[in-house]
PDB file of N, CA and C in Angstrom:
ATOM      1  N   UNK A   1       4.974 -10.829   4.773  1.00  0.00           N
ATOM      2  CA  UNK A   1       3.988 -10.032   5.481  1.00  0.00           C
ATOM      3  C   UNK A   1       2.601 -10.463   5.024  1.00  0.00           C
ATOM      4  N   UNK A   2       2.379 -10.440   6.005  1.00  0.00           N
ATOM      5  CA  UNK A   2       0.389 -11.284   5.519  1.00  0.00           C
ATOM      6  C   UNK A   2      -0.595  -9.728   6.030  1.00  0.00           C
ATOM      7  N   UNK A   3      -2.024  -9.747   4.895  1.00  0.00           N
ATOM      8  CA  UNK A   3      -2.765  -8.948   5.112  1.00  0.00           C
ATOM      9  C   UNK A   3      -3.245  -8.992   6.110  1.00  0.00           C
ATOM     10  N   UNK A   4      -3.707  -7.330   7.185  1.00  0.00           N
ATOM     11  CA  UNK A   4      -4.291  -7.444   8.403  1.00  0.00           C
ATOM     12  C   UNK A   4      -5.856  -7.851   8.202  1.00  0.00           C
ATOM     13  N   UNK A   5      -6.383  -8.999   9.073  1.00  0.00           N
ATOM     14  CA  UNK A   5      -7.548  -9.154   8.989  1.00  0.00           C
ATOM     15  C   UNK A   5      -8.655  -7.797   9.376  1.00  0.00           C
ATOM     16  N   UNK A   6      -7.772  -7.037  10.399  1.00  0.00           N
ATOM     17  CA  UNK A   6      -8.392  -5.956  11.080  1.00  0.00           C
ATOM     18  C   UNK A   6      -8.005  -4.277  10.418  1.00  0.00           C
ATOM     19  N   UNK A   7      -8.697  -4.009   9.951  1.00  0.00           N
ATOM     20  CA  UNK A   7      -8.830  -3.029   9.358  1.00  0.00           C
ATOM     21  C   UNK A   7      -8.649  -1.475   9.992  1.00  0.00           C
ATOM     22  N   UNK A   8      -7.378  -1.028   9.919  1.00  0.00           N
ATOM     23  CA  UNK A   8      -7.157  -0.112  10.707  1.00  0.00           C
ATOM     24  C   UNK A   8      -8.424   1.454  10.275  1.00  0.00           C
ATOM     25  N   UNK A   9      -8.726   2.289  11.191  1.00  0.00           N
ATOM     26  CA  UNK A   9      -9.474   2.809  10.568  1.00  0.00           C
ATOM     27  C   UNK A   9      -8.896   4.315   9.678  1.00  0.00           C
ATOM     28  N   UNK A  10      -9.379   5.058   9.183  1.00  0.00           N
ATOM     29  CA  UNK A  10      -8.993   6.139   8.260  1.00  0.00           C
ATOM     30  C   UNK A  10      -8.050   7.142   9.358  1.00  0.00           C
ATOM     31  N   UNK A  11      -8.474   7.525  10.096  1.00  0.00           N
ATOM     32  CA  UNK A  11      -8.227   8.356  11.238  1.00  0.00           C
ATOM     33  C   UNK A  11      -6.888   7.936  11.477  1.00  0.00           C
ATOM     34  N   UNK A  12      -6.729   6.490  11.922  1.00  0.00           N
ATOM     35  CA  UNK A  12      -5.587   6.038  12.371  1.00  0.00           C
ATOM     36  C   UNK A  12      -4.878   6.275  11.231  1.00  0.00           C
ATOM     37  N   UNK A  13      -5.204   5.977   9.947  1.00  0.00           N
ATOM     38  CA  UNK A  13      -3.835   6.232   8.814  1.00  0.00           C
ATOM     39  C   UNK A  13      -3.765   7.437   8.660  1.00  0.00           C
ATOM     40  N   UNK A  14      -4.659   8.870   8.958  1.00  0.00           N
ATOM     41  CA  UNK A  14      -4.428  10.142   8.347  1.00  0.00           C
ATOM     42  C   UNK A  14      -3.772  10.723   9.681  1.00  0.00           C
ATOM     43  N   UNK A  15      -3.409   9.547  10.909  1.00  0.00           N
ATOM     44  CA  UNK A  15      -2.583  10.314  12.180  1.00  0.00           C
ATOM     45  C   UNK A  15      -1.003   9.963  11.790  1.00  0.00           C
ATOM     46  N   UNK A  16      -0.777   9.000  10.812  1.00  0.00           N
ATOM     47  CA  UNK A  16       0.869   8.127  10.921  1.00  0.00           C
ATOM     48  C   UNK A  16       1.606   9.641  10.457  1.00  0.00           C
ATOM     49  N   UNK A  17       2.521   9.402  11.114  1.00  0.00           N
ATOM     50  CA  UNK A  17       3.870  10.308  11.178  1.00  0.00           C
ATOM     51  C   UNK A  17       4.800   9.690   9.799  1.00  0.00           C
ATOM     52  N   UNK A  18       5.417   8.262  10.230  1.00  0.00           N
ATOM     53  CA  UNK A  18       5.671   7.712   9.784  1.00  0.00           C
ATOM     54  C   UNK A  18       6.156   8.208   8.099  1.00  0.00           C
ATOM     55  N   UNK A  19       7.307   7.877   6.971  1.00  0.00           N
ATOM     56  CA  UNK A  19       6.198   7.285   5.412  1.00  0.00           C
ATOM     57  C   UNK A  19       6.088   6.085   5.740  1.00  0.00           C
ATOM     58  N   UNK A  20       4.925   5.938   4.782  1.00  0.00           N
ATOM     59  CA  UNK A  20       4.369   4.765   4.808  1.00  0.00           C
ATOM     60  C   UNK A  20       3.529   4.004   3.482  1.00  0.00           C
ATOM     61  N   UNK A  21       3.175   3.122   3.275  1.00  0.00           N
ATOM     62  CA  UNK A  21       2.821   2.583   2.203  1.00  0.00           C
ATOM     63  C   UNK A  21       2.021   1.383   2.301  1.00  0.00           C
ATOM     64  N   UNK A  22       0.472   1.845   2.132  1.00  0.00           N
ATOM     65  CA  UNK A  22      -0.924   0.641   2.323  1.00  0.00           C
ATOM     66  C   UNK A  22      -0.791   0.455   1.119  1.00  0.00           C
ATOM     67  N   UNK A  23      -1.124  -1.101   1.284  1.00  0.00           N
ATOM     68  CA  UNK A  23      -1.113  -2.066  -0.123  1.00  0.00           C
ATOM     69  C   UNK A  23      -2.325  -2.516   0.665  1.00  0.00           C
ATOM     70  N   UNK A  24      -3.519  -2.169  -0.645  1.00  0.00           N
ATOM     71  CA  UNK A  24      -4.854  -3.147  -0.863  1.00  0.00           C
ATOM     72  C   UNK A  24      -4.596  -3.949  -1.510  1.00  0.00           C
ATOM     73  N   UNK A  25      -5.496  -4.903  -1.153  1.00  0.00           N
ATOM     74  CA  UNK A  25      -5.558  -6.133  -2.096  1.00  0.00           C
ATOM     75  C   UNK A  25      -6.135  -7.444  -1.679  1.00  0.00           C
ATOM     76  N   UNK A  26      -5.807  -8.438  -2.269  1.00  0.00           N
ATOM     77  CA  UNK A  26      -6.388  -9.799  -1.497  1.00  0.00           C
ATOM     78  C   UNK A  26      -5.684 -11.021  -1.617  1.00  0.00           C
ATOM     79  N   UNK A  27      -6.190 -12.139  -0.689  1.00  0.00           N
ATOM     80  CA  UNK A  27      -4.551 -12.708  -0.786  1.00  0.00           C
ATOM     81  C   UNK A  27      -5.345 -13.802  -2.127  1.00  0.00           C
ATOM     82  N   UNK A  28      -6.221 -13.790  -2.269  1.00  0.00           N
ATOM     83  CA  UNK A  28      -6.691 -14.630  -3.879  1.00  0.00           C
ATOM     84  C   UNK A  28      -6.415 -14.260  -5.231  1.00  0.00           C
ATOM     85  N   UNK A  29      -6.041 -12.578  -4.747  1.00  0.00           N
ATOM     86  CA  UNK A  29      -5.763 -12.005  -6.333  1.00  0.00           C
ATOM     87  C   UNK A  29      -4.638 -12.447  -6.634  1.00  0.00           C
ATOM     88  N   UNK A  30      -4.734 -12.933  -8.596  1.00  0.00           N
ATOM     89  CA  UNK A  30      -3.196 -13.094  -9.076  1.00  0.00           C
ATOM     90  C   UNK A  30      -2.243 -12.142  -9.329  1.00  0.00           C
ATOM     91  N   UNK A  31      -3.468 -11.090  -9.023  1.00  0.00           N
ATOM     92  CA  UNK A  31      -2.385  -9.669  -9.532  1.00  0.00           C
ATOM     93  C   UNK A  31      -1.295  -9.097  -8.171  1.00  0.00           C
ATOM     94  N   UNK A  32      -2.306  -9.621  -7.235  1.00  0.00           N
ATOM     95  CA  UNK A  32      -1.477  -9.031  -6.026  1.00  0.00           C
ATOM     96  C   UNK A  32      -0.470  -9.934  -5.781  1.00  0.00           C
ATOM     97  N   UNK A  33      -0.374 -11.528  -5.564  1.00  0.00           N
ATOM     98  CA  UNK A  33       0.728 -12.650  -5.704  1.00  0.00           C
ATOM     99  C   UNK A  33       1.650 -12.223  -6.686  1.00  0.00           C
ATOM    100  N   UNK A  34       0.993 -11.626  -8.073  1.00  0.00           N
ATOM    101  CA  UNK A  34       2.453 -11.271  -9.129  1.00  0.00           C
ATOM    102  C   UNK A  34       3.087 -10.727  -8.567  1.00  0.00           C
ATOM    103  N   UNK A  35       2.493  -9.578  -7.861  1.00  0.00           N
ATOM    104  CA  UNK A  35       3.173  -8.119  -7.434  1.00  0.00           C
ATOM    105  C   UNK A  35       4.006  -8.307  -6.216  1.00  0.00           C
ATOM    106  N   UNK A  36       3.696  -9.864  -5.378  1.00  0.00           N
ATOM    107  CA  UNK A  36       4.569  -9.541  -4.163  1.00  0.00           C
ATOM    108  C   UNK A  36       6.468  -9.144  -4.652  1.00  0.00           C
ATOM    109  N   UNK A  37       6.710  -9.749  -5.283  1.00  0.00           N
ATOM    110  CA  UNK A  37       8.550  -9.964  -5.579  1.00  0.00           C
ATOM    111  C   UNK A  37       8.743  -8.407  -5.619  1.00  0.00           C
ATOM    112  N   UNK A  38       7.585  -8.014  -6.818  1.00  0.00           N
ATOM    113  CA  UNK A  38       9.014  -5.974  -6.679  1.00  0.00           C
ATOM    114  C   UNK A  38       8.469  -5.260  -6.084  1.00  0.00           C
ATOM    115  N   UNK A  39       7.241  -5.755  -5.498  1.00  0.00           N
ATOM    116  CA  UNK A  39       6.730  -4.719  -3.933  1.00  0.00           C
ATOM    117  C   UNK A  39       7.983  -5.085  -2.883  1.00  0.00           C
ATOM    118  N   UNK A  40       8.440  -6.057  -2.777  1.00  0.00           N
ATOM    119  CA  UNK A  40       9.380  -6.821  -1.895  1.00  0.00           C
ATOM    120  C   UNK A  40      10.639  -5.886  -2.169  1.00  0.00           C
ATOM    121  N   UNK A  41      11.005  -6.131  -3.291  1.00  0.00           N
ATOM    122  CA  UNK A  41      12.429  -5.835  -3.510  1.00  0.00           C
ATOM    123  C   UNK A  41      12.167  -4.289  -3.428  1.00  0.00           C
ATOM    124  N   UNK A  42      11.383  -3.557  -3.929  1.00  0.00           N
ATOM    125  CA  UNK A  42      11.574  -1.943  -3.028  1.00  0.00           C
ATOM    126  C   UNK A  42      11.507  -1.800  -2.360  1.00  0.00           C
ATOM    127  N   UNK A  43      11.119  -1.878  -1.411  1.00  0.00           N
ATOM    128  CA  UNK A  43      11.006  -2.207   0.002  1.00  0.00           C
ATOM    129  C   UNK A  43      12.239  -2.414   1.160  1.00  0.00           C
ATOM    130  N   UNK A  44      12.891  -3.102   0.480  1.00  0.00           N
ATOM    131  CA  UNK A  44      14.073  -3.725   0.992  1.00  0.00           C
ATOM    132  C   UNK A  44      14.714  -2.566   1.611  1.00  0.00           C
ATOM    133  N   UNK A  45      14.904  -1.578  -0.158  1.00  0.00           N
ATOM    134  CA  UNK A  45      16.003  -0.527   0.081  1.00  0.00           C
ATOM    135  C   UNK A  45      15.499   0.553   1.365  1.00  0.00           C
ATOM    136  N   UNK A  46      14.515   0.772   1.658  1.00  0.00           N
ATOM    137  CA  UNK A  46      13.771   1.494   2.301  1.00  0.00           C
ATOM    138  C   UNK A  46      12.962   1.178   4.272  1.00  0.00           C
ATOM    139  N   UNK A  47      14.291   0.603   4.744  1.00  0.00           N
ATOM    140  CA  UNK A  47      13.383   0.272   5.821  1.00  0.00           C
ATOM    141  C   UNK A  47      12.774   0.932   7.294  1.00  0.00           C
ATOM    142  N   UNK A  48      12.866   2.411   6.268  1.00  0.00           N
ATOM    143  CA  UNK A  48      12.177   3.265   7.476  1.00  0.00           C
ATOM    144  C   UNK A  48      10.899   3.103   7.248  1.00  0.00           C
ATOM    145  N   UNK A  49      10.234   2.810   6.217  1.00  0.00           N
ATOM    146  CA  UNK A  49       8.649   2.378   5.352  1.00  0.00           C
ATOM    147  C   UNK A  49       8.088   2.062   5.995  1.00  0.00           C
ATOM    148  N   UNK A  50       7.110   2.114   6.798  1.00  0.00           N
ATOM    149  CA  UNK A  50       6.309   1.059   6.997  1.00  0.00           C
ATOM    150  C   UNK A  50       4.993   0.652   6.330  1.00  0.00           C
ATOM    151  N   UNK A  51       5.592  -0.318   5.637  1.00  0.00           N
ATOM    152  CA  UNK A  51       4.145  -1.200   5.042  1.00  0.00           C
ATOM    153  C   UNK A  51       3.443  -1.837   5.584  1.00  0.00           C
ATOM    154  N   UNK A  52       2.108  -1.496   5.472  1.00  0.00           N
ATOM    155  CA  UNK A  52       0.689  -2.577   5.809  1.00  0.00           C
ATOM    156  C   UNK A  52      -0.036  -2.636   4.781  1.00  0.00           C
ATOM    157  N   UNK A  53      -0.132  -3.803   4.694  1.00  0.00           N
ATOM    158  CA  UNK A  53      -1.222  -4.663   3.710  1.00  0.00           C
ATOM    159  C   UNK A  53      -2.399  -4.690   4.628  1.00  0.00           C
ATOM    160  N   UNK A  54      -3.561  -4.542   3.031  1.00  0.00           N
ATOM    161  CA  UNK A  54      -4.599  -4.675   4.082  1.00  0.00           C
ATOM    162  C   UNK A  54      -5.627  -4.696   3.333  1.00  0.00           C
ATOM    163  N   UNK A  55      -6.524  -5.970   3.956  1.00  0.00           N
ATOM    164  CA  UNK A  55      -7.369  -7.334   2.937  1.00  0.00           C
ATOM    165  C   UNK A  55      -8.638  -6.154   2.301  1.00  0.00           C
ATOM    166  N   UNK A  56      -8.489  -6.304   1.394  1.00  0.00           N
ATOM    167  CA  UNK A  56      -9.838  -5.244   0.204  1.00  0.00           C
ATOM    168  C   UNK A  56     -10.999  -5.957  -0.084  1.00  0.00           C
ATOM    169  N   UNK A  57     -11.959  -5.441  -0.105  1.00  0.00           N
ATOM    170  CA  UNK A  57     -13.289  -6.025  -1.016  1.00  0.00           C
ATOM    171  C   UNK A  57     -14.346  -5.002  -0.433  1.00  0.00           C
ATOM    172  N   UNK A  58     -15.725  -6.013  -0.613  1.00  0.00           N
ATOM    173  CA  UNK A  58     -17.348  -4.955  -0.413  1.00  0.00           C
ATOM    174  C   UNK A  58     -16.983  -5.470   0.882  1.00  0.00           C
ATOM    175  N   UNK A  59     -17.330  -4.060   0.691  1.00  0.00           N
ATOM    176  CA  UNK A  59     -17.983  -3.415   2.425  1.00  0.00           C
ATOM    177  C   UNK A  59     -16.723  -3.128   3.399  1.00  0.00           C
ATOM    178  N   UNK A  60     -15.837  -2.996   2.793  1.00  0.00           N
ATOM    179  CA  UNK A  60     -14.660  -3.012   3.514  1.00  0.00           C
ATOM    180  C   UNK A  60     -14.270  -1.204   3.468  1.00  0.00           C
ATOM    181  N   UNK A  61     -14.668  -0.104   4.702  1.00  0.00           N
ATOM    182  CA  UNK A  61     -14.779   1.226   4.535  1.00  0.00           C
ATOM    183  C   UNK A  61     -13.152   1.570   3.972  1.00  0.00           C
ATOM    184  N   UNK A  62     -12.239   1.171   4.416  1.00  0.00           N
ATOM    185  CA  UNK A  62     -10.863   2.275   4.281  1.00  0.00           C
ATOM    186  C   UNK A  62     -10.642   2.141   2.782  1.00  0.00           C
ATOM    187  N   UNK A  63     -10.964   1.189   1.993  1.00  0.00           N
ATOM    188  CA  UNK A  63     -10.380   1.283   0.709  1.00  0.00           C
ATOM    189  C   UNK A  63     -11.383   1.970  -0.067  1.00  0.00           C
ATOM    190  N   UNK A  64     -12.393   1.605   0.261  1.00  0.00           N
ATOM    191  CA  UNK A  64     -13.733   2.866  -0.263  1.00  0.00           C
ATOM    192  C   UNK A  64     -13.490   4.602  -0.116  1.00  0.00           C
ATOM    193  N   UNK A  65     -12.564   4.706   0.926  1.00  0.00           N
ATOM    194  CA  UNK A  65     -12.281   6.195   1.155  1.00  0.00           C
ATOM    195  C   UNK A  65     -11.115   6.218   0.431  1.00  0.00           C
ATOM    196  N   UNK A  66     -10.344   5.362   0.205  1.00  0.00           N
ATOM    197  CA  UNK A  66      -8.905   6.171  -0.731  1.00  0.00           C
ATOM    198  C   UNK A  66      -9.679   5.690  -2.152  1.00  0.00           C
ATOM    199  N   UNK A  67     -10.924   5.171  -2.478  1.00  0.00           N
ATOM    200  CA  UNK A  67     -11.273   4.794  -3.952  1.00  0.00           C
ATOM    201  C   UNK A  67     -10.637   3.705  -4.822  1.00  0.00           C
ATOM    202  N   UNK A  68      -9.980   2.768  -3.920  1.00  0.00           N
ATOM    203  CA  UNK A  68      -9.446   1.657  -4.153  1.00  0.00           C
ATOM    204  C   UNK A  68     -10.448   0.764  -5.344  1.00  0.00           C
ATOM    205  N   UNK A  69     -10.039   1.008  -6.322  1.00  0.00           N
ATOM    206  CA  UNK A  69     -10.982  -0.175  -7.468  1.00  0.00           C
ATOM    207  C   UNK A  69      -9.990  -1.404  -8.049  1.00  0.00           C
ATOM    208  N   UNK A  70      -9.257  -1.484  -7.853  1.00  0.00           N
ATOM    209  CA  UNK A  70      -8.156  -2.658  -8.613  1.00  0.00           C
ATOM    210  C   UNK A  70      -6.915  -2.729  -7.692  1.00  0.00           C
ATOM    211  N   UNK A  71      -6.949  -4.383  -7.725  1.00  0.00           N
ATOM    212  CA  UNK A  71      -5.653  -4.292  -6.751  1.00  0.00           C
ATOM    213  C   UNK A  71      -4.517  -5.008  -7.762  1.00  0.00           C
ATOM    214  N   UNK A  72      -3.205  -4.940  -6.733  1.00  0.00           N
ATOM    215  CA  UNK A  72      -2.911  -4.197  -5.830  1.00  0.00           C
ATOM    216  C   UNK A  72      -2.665  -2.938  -5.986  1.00  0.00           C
ATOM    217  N   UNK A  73      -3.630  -2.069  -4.996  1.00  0.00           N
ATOM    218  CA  UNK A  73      -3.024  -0.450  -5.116  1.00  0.00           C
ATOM    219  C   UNK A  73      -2.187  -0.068  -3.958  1.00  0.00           C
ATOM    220  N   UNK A  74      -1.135   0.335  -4.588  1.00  0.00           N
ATOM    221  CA  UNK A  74      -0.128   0.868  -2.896  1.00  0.00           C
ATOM    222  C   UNK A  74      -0.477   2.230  -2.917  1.00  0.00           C
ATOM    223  N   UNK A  75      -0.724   2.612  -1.641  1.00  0.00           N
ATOM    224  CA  UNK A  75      -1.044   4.002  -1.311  1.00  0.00           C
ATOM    225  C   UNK A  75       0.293   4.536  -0.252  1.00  0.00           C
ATOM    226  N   UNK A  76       1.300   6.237  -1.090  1.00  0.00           N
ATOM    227  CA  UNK A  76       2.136   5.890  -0.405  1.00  0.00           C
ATOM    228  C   UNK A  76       2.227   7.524   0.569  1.00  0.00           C
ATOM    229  N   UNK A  77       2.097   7.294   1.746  1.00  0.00           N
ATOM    230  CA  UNK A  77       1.743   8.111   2.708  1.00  0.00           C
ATOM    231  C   UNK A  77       2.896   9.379   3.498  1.00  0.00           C
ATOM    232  N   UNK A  78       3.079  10.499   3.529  1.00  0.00           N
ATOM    233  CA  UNK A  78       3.822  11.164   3.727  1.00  0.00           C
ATOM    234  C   UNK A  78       3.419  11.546   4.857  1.00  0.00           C
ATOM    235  N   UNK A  79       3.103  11.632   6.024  1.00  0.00           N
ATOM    236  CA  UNK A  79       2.728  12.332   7.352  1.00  0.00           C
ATOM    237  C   UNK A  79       1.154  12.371   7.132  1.00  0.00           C
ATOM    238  N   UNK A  80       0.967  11.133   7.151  1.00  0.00           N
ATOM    239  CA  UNK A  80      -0.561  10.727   6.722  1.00  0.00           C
ATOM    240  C   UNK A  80      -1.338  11.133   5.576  1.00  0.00           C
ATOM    241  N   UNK A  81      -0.843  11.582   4.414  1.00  0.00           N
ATOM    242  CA  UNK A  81      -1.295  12.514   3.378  1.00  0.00           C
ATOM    243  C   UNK A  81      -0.653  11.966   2.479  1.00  0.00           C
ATOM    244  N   UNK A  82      -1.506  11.771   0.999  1.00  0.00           N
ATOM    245  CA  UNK A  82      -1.383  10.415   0.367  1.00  0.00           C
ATOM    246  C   UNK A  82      -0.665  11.381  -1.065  1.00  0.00           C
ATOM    247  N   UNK A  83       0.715  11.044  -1.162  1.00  0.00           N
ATOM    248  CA  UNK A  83       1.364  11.704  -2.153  1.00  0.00           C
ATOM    249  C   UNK A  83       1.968  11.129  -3.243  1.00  0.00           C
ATOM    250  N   UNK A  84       1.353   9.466  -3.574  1.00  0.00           N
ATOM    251  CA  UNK A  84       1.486   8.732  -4.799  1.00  0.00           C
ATOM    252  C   UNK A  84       0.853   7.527  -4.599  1.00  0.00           C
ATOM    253  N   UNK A  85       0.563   7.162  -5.693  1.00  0.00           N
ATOM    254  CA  UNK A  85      -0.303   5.553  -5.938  1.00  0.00           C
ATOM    255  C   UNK A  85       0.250   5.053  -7.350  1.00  0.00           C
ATOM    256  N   UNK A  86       0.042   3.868  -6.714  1.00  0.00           N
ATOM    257  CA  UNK A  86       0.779   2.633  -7.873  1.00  0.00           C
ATOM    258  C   UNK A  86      -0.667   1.740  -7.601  1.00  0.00           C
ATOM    259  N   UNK A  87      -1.594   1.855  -8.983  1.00  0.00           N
ATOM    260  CA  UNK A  87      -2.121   0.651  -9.390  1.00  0.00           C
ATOM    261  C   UNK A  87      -1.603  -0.689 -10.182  1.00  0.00           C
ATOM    262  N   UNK A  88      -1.523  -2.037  -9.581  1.00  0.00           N
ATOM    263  CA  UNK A  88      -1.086  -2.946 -10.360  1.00  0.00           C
ATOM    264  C   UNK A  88       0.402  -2.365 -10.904  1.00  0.00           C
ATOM    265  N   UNK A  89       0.991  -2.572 -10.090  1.00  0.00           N
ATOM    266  CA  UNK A  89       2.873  -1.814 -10.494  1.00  0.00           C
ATOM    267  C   UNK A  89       3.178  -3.189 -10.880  1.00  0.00           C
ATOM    268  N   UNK A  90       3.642  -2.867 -11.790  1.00  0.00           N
ATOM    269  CA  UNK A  90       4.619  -3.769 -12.466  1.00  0.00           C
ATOM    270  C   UNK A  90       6.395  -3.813 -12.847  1.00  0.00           C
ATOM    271  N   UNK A  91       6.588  -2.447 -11.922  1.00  0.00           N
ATOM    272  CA  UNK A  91       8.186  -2.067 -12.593  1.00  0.00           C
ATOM    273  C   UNK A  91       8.408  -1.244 -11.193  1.00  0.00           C
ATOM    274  N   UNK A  92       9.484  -2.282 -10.962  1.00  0.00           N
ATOM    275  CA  UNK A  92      10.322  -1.568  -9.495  1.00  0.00           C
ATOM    276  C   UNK A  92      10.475  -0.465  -9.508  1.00  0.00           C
ATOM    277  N   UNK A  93      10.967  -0.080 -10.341  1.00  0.00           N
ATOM    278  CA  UNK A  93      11.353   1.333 -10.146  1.00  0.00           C
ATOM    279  C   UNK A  93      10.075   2.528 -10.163  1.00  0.00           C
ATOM    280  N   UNK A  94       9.512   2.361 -10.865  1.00  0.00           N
ATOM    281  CA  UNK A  94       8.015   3.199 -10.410  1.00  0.00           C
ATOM    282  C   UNK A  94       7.788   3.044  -8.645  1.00  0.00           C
ATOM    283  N   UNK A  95       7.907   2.256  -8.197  1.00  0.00           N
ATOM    284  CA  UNK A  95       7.587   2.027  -6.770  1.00  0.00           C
ATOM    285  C   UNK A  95       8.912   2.415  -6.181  1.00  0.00           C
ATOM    286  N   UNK A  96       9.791   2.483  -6.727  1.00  0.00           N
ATOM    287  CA  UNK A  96      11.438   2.886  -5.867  1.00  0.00           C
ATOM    288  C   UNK A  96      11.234   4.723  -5.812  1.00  0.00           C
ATOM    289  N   UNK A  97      10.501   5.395  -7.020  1.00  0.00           N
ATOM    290  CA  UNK A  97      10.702   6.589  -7.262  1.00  0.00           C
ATOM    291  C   UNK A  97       9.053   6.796  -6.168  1.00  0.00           C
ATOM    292  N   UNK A  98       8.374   6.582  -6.031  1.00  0.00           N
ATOM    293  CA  UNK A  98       6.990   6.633  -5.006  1.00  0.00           C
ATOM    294  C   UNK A  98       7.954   6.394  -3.900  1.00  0.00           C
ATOM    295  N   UNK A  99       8.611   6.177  -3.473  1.00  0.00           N
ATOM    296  CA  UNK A  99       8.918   5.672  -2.018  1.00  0.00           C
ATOM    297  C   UNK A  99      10.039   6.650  -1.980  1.00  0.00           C
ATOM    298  N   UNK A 100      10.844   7.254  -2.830  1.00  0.00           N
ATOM    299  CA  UNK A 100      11.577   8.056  -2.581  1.00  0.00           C
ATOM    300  C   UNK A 100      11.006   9.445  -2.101  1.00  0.00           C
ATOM    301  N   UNK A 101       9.341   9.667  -2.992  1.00  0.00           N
ATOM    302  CA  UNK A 101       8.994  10.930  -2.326  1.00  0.00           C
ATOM    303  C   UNK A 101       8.368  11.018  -0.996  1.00  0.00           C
ATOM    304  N   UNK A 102       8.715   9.933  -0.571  1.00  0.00           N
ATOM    305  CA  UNK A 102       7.893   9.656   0.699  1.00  0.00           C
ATOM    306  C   UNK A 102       8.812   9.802   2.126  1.00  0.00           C
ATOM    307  N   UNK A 103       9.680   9.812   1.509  1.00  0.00           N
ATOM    308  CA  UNK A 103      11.117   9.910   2.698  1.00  0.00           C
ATOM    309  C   UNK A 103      11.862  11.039   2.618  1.00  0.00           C
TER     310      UNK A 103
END
């Protein structure tokens, strides 16, 4: 999955029904490349999820409104309402137990 160049706006993520789970970040960071494999592998188990990635930096409004300072942050979304975050996850299972409260 590659980051959206187009930046969905706040509105649109505080309408998703959906769970769901925005990953900021960038595709230059090493932290976010570490992180693809056990963002991946939770994921797997879970494919009602829908994940969007979605490219971070200045001037970029949606990550400024969830306060996005370090990537990758997954933001994980319950009927548009943000009910866990994983900065820089490093351990599947932290992200397996976030995605469980999301479903």
């Amino acid at each position: 999955m590659t980051a959206s160049t187009v930046e969905p706006r706040r509105d649109e993520i505080d309408a998703l029904s959906e769970p769901s789970v925005i990953e900021f970040g960038a595709t230059w960071c090493g932290h976010c490349q570490g992180a693809q494999a056990i963002i991946g592998e939770a994921l797997a188990a879970y494919p009602q999820v829908r994940h969007r990635k979605v490219e971070d930096g200045p001037g970029r409004p949606l990550g400024r409104s969830f306060s996005v300072k370090l990537w990758p942050t997954l933001i994980f979304l319950k009927q548009g309402k943000e009910v866990a975050r994983l900065v820089r996850p490093s351990d599947v299972q932290l992200i397996r137990d976030s995605l469980q409260q999301i479903v």
